[in-house]
PDB file of N, CA and C in Angstrom:
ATOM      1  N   UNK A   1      44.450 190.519  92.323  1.00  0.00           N
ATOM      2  CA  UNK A   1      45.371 190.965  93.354  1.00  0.00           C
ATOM      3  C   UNK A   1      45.818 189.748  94.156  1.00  0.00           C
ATOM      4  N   UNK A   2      46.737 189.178  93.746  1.00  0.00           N
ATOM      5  CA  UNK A   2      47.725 188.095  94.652  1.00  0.00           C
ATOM      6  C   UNK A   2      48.224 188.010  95.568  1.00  0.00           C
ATOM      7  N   UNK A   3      47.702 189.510  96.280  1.00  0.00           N
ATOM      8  CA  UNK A   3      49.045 189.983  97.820  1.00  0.00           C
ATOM      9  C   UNK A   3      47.927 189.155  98.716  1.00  0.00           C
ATOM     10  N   UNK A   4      46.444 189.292  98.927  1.00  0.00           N
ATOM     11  CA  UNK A   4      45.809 188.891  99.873  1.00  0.00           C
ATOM     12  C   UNK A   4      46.124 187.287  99.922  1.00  0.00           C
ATOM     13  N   UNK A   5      46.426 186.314  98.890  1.00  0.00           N
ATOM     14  CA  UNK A   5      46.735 185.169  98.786  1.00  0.00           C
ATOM     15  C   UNK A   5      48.407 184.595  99.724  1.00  0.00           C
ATOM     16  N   UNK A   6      49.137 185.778  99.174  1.00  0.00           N
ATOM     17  CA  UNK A   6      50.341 186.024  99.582  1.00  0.00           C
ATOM     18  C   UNK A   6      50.218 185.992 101.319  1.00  0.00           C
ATOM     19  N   UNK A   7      49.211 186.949 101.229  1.00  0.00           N
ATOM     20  CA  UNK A   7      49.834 187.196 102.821  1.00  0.00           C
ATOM     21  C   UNK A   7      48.586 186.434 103.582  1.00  0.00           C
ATOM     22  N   UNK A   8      47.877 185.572 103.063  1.00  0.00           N
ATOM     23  CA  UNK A   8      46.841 184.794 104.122  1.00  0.00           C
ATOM     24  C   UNK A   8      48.076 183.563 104.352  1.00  0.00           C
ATOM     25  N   UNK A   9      48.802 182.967 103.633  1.00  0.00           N
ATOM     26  CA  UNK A   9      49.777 181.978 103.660  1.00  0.00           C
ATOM     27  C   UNK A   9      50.679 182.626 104.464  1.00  0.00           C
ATOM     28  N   UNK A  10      51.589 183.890 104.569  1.00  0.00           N
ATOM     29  CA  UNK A  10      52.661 184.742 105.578  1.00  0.00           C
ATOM     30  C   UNK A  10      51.405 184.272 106.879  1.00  0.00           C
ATOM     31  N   UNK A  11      50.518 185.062 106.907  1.00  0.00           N
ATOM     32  CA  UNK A  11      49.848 184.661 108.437  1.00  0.00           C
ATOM     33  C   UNK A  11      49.779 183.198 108.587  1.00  0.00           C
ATOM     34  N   UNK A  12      49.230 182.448 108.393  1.00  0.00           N
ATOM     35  CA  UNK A  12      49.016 181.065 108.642  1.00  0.00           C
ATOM     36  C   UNK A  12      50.405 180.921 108.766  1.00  0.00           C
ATOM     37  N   UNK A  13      51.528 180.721 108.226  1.00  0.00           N
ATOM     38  CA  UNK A  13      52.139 180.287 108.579  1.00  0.00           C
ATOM     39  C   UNK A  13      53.280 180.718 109.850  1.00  0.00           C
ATOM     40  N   UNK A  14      52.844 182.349 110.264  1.00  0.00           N
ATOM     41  CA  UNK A  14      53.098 183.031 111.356  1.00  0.00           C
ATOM     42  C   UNK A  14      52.530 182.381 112.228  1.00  0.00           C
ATOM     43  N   UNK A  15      50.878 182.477 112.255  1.00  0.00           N
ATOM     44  CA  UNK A  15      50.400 181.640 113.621  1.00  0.00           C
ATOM     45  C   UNK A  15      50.610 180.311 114.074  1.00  0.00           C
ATOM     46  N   UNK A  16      51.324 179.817 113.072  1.00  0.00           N
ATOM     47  CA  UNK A  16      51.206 178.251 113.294  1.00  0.00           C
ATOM     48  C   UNK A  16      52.921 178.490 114.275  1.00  0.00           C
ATOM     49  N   UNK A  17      53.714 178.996 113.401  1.00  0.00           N
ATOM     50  CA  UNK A  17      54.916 178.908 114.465  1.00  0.00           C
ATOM     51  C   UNK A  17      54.935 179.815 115.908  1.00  0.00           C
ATOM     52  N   UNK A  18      54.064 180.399 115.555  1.00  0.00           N
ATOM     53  CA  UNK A  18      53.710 181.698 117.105  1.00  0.00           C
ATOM     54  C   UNK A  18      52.942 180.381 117.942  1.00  0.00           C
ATOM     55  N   UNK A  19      51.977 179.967 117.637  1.00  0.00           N
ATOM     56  CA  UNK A  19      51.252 178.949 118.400  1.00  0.00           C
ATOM     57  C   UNK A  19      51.849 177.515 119.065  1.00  0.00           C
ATOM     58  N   UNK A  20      52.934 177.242 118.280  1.00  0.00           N
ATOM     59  CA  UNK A  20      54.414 176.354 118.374  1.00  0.00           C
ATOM     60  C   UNK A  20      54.757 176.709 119.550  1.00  0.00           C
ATOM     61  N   UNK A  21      55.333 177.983 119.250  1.00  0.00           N
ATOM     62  CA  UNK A  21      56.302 178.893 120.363  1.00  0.00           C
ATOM     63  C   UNK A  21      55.946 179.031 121.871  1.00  0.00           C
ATOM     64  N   UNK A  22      54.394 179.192 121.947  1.00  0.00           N
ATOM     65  CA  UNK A  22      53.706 179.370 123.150  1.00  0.00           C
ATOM     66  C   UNK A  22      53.498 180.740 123.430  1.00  0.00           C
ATOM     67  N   UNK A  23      53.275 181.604 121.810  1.00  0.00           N
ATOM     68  CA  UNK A  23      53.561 183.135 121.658  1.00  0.00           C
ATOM     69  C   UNK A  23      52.137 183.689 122.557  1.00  0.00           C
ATOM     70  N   UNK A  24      51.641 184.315 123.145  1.00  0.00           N
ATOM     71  CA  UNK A  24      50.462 185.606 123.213  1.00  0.00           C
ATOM     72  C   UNK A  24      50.092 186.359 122.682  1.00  0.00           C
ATOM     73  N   UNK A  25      50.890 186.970 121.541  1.00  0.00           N
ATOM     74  CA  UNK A  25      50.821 187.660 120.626  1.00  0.00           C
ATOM     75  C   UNK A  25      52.089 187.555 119.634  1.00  0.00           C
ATOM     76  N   UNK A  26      52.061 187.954 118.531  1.00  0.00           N
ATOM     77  CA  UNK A  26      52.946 188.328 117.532  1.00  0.00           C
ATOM     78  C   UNK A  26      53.122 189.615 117.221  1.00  0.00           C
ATOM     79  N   UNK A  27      54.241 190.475 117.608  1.00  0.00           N
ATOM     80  CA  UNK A  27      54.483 191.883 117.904  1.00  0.00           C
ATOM     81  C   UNK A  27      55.318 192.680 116.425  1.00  0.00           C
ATOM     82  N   UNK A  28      56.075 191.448 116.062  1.00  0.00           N
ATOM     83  CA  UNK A  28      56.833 192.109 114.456  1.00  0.00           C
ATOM     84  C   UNK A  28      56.606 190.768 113.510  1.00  0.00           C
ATOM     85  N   UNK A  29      56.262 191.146 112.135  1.00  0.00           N
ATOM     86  CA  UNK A  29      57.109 189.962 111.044  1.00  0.00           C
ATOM     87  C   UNK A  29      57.801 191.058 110.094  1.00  0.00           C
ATOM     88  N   UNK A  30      58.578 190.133 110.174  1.00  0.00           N
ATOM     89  CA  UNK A  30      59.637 190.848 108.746  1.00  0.00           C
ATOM     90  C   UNK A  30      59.939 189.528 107.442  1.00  0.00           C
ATOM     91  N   UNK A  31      59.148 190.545 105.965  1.00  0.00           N
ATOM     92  CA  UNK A  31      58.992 189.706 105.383  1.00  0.00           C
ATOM     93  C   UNK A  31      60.629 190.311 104.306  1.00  0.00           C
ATOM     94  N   UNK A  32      60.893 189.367 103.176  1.00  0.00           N
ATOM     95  CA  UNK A  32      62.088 189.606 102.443  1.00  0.00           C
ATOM     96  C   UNK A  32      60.796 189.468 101.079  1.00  0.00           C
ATOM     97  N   UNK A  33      61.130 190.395 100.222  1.00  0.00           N
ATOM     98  CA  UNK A  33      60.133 190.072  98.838  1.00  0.00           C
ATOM     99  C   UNK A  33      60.814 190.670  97.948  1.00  0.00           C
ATOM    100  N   UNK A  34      61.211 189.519  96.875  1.00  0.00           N
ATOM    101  CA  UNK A  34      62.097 190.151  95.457  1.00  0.00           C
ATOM    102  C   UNK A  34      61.629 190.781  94.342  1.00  0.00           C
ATOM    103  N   UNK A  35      61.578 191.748  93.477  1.00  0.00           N
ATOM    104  CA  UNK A  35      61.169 193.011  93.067  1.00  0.00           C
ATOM    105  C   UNK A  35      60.601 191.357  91.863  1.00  0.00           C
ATOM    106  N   UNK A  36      61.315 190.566  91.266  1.00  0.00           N
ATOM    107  CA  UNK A  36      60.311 190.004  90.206  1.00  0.00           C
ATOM    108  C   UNK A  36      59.314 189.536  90.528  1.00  0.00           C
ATOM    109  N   UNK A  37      59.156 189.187  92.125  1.00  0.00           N
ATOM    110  CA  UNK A  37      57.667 188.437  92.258  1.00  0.00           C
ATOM    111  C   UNK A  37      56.416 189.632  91.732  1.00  0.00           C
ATOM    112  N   UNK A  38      56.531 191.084  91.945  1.00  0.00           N
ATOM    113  CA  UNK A  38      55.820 191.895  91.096  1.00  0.00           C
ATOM    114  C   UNK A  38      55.002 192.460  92.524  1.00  0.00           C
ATOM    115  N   UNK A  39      55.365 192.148  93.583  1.00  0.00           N
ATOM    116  CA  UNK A  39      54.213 192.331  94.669  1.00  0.00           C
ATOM    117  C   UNK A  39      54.271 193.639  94.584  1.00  0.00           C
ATOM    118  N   UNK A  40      52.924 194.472  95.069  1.00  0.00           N
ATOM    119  CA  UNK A  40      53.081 195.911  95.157  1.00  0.00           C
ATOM    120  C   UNK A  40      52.964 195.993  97.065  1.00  0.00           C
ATOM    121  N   UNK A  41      53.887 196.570  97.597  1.00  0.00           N
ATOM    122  CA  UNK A  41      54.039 197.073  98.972  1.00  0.00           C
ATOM    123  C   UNK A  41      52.668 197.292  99.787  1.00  0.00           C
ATOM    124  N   UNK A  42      52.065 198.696  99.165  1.00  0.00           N
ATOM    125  CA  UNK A  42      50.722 199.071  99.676  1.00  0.00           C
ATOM    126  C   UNK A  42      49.612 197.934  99.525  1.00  0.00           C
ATOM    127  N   UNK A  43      49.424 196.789  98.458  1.00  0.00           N
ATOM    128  CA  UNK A  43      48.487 196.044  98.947  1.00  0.00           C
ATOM    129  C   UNK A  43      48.875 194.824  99.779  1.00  0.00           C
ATOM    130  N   UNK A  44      50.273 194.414 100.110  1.00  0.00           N
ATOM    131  CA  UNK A  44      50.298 193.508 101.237  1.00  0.00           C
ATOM    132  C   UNK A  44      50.142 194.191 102.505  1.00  0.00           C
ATOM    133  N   UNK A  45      50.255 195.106 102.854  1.00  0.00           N
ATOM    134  CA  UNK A  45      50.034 196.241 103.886  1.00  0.00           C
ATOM    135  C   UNK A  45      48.164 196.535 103.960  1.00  0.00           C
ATOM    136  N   UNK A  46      47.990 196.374 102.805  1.00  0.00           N
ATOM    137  CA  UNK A  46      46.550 196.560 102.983  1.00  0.00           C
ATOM    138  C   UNK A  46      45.683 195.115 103.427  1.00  0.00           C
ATOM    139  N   UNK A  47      46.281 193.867 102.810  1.00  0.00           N
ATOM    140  CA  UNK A  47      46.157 193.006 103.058  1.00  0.00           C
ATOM    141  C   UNK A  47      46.500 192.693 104.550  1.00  0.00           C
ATOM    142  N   UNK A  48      47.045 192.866 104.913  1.00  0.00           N
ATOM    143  CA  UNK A  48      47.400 192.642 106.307  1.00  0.00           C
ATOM    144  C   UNK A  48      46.506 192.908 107.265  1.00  0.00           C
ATOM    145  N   UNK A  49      46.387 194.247 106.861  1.00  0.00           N
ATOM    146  CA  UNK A  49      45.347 195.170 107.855  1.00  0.00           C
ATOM    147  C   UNK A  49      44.002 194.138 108.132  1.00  0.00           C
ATOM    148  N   UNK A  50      43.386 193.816 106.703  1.00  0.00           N
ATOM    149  CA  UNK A  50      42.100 193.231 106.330  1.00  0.00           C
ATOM    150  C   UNK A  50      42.400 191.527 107.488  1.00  0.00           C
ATOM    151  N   UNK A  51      43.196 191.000 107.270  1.00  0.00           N
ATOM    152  CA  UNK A  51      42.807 189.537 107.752  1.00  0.00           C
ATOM    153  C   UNK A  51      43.686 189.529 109.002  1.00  0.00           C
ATOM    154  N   UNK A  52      44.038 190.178 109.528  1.00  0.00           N
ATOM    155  CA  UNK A  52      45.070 190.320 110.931  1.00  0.00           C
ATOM    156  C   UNK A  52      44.227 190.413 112.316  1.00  0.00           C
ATOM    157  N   UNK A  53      42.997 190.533 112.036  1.00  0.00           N
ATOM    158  CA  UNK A  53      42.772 191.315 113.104  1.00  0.00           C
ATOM    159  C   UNK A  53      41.906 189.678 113.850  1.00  0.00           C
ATOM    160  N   UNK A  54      41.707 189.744 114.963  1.00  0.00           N
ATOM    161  CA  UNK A  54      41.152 188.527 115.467  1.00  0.00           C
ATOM    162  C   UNK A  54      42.377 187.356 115.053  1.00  0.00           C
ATOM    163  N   UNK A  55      43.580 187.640 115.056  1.00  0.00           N
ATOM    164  CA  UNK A  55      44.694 186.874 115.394  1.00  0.00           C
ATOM    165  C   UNK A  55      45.406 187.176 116.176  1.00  0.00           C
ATOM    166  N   UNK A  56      46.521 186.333 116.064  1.00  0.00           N
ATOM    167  CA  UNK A  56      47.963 186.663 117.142  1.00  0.00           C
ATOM    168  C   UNK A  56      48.886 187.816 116.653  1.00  0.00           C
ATOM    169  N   UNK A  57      48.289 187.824 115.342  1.00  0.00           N
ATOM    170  CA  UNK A  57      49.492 189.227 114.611  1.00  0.00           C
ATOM    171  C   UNK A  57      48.318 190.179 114.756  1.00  0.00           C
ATOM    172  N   UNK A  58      47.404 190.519 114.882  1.00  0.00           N
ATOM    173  CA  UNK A  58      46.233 191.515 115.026  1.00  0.00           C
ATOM    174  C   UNK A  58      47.265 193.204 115.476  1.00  0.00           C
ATOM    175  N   UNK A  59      48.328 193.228 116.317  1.00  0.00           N
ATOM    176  CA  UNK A  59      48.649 194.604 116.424  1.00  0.00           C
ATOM    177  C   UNK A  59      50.309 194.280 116.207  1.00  0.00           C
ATOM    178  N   UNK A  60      50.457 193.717 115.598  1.00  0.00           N
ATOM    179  CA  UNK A  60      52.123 193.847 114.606  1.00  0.00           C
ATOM    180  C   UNK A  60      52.510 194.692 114.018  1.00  0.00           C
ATOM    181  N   UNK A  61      54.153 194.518 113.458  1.00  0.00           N
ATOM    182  CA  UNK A  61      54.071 195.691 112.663  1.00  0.00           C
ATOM    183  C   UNK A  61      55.079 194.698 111.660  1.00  0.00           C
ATOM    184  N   UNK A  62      53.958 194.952 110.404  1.00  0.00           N
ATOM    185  CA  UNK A  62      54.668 194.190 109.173  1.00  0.00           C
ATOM    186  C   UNK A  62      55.902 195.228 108.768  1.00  0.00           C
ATOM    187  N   UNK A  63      57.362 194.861 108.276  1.00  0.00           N
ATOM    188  CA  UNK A  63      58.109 195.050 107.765  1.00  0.00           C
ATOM    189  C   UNK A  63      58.413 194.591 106.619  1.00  0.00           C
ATOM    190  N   UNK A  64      58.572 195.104 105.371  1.00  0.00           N
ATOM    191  CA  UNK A  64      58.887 194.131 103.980  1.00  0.00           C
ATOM    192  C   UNK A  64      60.232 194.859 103.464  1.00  0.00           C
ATOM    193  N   UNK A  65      61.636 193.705 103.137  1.00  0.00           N
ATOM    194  CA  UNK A  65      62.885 194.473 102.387  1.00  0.00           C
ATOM    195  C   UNK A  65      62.582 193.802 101.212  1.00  0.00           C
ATOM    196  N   UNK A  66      63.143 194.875 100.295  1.00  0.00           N
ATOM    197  CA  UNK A  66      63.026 194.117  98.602  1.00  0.00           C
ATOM    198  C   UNK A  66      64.005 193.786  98.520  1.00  0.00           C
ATOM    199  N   UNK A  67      64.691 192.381  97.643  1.00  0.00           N
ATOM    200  CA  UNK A  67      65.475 192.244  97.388  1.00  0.00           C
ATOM    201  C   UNK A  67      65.647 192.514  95.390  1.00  0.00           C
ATOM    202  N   UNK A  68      66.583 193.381  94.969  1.00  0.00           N
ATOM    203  CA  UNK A  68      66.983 193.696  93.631  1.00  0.00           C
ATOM    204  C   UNK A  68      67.212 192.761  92.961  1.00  0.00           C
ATOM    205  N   UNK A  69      66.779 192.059  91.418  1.00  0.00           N
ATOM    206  CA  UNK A  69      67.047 191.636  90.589  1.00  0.00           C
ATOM    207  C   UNK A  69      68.320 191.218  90.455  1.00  0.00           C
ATOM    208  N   UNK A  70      69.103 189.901  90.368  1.00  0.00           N
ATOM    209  CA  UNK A  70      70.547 189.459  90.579  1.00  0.00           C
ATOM    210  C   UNK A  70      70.551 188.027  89.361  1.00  0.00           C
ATOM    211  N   UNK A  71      71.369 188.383  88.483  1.00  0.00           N
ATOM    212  CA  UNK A  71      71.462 187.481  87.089  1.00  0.00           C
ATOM    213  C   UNK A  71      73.078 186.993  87.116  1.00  0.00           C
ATOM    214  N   UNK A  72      72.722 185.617  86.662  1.00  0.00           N
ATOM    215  CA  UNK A  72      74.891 185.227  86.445  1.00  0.00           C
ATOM    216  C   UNK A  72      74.855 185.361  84.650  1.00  0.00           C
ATOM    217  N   UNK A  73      75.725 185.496  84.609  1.00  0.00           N
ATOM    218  CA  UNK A  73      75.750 185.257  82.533  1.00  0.00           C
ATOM    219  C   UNK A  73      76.045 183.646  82.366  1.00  0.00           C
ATOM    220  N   UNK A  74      75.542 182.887  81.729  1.00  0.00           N
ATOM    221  CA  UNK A  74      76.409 182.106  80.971  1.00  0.00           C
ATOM    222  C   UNK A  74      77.279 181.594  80.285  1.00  0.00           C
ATOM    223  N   UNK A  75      78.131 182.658  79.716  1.00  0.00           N
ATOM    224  CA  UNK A  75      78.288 182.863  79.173  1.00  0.00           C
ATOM    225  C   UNK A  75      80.120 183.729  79.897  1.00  0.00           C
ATOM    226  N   UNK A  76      79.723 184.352  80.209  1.00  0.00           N
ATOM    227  CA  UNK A  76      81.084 185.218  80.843  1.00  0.00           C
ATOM    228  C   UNK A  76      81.454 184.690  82.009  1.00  0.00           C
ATOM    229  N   UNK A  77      80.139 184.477  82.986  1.00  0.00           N
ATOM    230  CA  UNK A  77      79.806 184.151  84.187  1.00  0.00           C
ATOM    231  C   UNK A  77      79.796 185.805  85.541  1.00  0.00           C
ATOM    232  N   UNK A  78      79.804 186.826  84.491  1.00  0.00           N
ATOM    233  CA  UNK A  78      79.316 187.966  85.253  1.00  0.00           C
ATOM    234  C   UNK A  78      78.047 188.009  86.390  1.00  0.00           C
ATOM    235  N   UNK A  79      78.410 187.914  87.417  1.00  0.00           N
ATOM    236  CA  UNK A  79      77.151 188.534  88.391  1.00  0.00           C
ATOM    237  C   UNK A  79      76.859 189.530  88.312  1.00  0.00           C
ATOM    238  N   UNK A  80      75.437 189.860  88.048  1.00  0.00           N
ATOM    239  CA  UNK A  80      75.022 191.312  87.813  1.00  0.00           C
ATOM    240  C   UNK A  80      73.689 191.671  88.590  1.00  0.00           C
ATOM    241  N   UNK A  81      73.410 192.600  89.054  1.00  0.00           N
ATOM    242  CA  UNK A  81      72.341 193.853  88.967  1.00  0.00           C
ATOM    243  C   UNK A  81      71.463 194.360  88.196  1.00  0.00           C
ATOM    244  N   UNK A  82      69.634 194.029  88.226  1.00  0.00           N
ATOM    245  CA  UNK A  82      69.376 194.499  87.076  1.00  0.00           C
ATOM    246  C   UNK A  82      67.890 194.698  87.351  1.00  0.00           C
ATOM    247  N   UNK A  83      67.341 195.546  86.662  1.00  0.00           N
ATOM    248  CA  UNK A  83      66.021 196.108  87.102  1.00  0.00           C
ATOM    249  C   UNK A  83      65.025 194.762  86.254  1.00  0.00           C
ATOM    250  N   UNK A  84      63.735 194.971  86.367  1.00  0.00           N
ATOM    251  CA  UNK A  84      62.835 194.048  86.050  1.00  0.00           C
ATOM    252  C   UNK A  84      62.640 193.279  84.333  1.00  0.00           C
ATOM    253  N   UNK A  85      63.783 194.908  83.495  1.00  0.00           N
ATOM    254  CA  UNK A  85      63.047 194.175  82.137  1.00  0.00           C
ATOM    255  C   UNK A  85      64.204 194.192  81.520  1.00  0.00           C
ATOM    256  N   UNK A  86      65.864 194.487  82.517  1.00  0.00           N
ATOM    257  CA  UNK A  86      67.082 194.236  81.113  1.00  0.00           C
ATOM    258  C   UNK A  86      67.980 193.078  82.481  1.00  0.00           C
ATOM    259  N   UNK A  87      67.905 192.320  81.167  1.00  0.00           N
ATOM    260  CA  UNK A  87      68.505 190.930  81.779  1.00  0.00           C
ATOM    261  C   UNK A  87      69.660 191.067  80.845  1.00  0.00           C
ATOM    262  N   UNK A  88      69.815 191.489  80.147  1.00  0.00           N
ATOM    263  CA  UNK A  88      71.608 191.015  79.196  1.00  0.00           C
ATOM    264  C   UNK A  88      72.859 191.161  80.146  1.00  0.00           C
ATOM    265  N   UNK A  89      73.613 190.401  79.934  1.00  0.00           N
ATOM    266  CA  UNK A  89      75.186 190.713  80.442  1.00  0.00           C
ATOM    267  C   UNK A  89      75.651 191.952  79.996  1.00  0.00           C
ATOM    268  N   UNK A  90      75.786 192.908  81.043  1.00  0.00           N
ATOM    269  CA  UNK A  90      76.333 194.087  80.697  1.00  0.00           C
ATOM    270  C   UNK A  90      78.724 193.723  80.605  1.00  0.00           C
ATOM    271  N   UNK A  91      78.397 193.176  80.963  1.00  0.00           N
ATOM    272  CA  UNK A  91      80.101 192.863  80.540  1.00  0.00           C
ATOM    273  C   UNK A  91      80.295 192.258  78.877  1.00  0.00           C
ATOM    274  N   UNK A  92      79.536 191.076  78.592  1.00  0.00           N
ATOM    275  CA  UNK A  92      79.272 190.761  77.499  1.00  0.00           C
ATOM    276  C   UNK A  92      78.367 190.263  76.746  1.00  0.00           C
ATOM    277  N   UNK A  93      77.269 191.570  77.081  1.00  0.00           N
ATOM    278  CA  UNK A  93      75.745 191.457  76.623  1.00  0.00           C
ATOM    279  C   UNK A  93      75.363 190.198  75.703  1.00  0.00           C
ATOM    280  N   UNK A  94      75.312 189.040  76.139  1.00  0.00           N
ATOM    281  CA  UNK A  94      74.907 187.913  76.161  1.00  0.00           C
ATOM    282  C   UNK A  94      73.831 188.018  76.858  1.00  0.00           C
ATOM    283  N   UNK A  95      72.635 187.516  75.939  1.00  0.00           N
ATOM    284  CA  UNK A  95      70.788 186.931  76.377  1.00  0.00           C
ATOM    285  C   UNK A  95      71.159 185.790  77.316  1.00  0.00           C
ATOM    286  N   UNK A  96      72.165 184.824  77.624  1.00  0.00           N
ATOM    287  CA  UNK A  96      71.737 183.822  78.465  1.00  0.00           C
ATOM    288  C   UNK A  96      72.247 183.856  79.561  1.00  0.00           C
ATOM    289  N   UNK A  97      71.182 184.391  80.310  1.00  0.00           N
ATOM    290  CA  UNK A  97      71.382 184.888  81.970  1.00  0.00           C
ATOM    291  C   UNK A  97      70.553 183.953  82.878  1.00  0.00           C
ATOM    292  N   UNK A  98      70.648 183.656  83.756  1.00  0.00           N
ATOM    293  CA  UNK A  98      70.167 183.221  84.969  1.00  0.00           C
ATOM    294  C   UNK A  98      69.781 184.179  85.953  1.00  0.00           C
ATOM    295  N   UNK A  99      68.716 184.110  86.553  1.00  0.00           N
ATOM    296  CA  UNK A  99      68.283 184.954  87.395  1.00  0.00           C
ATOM    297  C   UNK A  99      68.464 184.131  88.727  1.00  0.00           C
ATOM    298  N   UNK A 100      69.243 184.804  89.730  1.00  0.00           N
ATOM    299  CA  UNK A 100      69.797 184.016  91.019  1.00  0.00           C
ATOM    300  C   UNK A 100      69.125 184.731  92.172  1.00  0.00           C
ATOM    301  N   UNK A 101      68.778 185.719  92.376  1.00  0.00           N
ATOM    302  CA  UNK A 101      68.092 186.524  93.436  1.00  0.00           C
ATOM    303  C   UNK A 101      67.073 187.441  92.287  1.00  0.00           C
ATOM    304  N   UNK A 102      65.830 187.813  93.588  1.00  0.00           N
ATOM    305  CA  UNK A 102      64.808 189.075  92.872  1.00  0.00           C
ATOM    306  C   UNK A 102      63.914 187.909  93.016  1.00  0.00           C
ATOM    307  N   UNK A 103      63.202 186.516  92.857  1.00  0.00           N
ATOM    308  CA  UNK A 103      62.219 186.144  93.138  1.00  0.00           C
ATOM    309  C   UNK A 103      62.195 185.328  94.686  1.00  0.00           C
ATOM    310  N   UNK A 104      62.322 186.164  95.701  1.00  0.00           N
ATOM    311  CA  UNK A 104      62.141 185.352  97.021  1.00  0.00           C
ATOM    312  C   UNK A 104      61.055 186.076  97.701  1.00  0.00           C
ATOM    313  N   UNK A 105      60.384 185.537  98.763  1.00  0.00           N
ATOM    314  CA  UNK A 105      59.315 185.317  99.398  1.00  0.00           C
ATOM    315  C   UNK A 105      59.444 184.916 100.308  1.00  0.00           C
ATOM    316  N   UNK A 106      59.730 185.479 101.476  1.00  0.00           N
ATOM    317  CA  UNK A 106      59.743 184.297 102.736  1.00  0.00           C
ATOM    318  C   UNK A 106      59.659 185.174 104.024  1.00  0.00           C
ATOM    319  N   UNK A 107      59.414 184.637 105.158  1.00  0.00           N
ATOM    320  CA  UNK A 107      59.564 185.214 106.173  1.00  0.00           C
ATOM    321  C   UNK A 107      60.834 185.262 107.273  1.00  0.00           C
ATOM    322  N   UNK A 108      61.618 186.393 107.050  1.00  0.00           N
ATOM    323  CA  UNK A 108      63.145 186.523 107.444  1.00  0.00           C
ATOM    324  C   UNK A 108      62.837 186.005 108.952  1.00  0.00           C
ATOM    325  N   UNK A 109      61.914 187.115 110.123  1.00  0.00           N
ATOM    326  CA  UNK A 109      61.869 186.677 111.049  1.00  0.00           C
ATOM    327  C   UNK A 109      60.419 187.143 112.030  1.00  0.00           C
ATOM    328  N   UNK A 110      60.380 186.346 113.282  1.00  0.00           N
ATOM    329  CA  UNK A 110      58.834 186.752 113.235  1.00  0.00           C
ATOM    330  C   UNK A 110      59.658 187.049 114.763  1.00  0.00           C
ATOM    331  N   UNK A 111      58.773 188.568 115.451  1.00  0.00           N
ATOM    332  CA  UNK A 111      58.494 188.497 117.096  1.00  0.00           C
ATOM    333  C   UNK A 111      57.300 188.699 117.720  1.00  0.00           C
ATOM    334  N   UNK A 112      57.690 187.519 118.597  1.00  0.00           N
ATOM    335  CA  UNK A 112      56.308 187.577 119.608  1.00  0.00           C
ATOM    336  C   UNK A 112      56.551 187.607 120.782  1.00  0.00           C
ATOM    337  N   UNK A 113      55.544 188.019 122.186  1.00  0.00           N
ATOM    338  CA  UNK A 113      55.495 187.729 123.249  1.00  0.00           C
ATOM    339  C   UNK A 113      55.062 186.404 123.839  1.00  0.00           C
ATOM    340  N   UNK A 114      55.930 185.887 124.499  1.00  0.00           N
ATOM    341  CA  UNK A 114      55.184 184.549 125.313  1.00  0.00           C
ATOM    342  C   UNK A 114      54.519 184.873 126.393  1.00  0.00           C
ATOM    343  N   UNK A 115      53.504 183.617 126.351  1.00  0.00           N
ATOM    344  CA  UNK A 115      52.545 183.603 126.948  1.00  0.00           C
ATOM    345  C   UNK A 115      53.083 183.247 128.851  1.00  0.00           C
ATOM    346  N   UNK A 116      52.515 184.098 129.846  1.00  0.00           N
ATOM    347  CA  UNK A 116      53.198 183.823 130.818  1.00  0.00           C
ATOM    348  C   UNK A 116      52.792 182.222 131.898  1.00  0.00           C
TER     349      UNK A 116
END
């Protein structure tokens, strides 16, 4: 299970910019996660729960948007839409696709309270 790995790196790197900031707490993160990285929802959520607590994100509220699978052709140069296991150019089902979105990871945005 890779989410607890996933999201000990999302925290660390939450507290480090909350601690930057001069935060008191960390009240929201909102993460962006693309359907190929494979993450499953319920265990970064579970993950969270587990290593959050005795931090600055300890009563947050994680948010995660998926971002959909996004391929160019090589070939045609079609931008397309596409679930995890059909990559062909649906304009001119050509195998040589590029995958341009669906593997991101990052943290869109974090809120916290400052410290008074």
């Amino acid at each position: 299970m890779h989410e607890f790995s996933l999201m000990q790196s999302v925290l660390n790197d939450v507290e480090a910019s909350a601690r930057d900031a001069g935060a008191e707490r960390v009240t929201e993160i909102k993460l962006v996660v693309g359907e190929m990285r494979e993450v499953v929802f319920e265990a970064m959520e579970f993950a969270f729960e587990a290593l959050a607590p005795h931090t600055l994100s300890e009563h947050a509220q994680l948010t995660m948007r998926t971002v959909k699978p996004r391929s160019r052709c090589s070939q045609c140069g079609d931008d397309f839409e596409h679930d995890r296991f059909h990559w062909s150019c649906p304009t001119c089902d050509s195998l040589a696709t590029e995958l341009v979105a669906g593997k991101e990871l990052y943290i869109d945005t974090i809120e916290v309270d400052l410290a008074k």
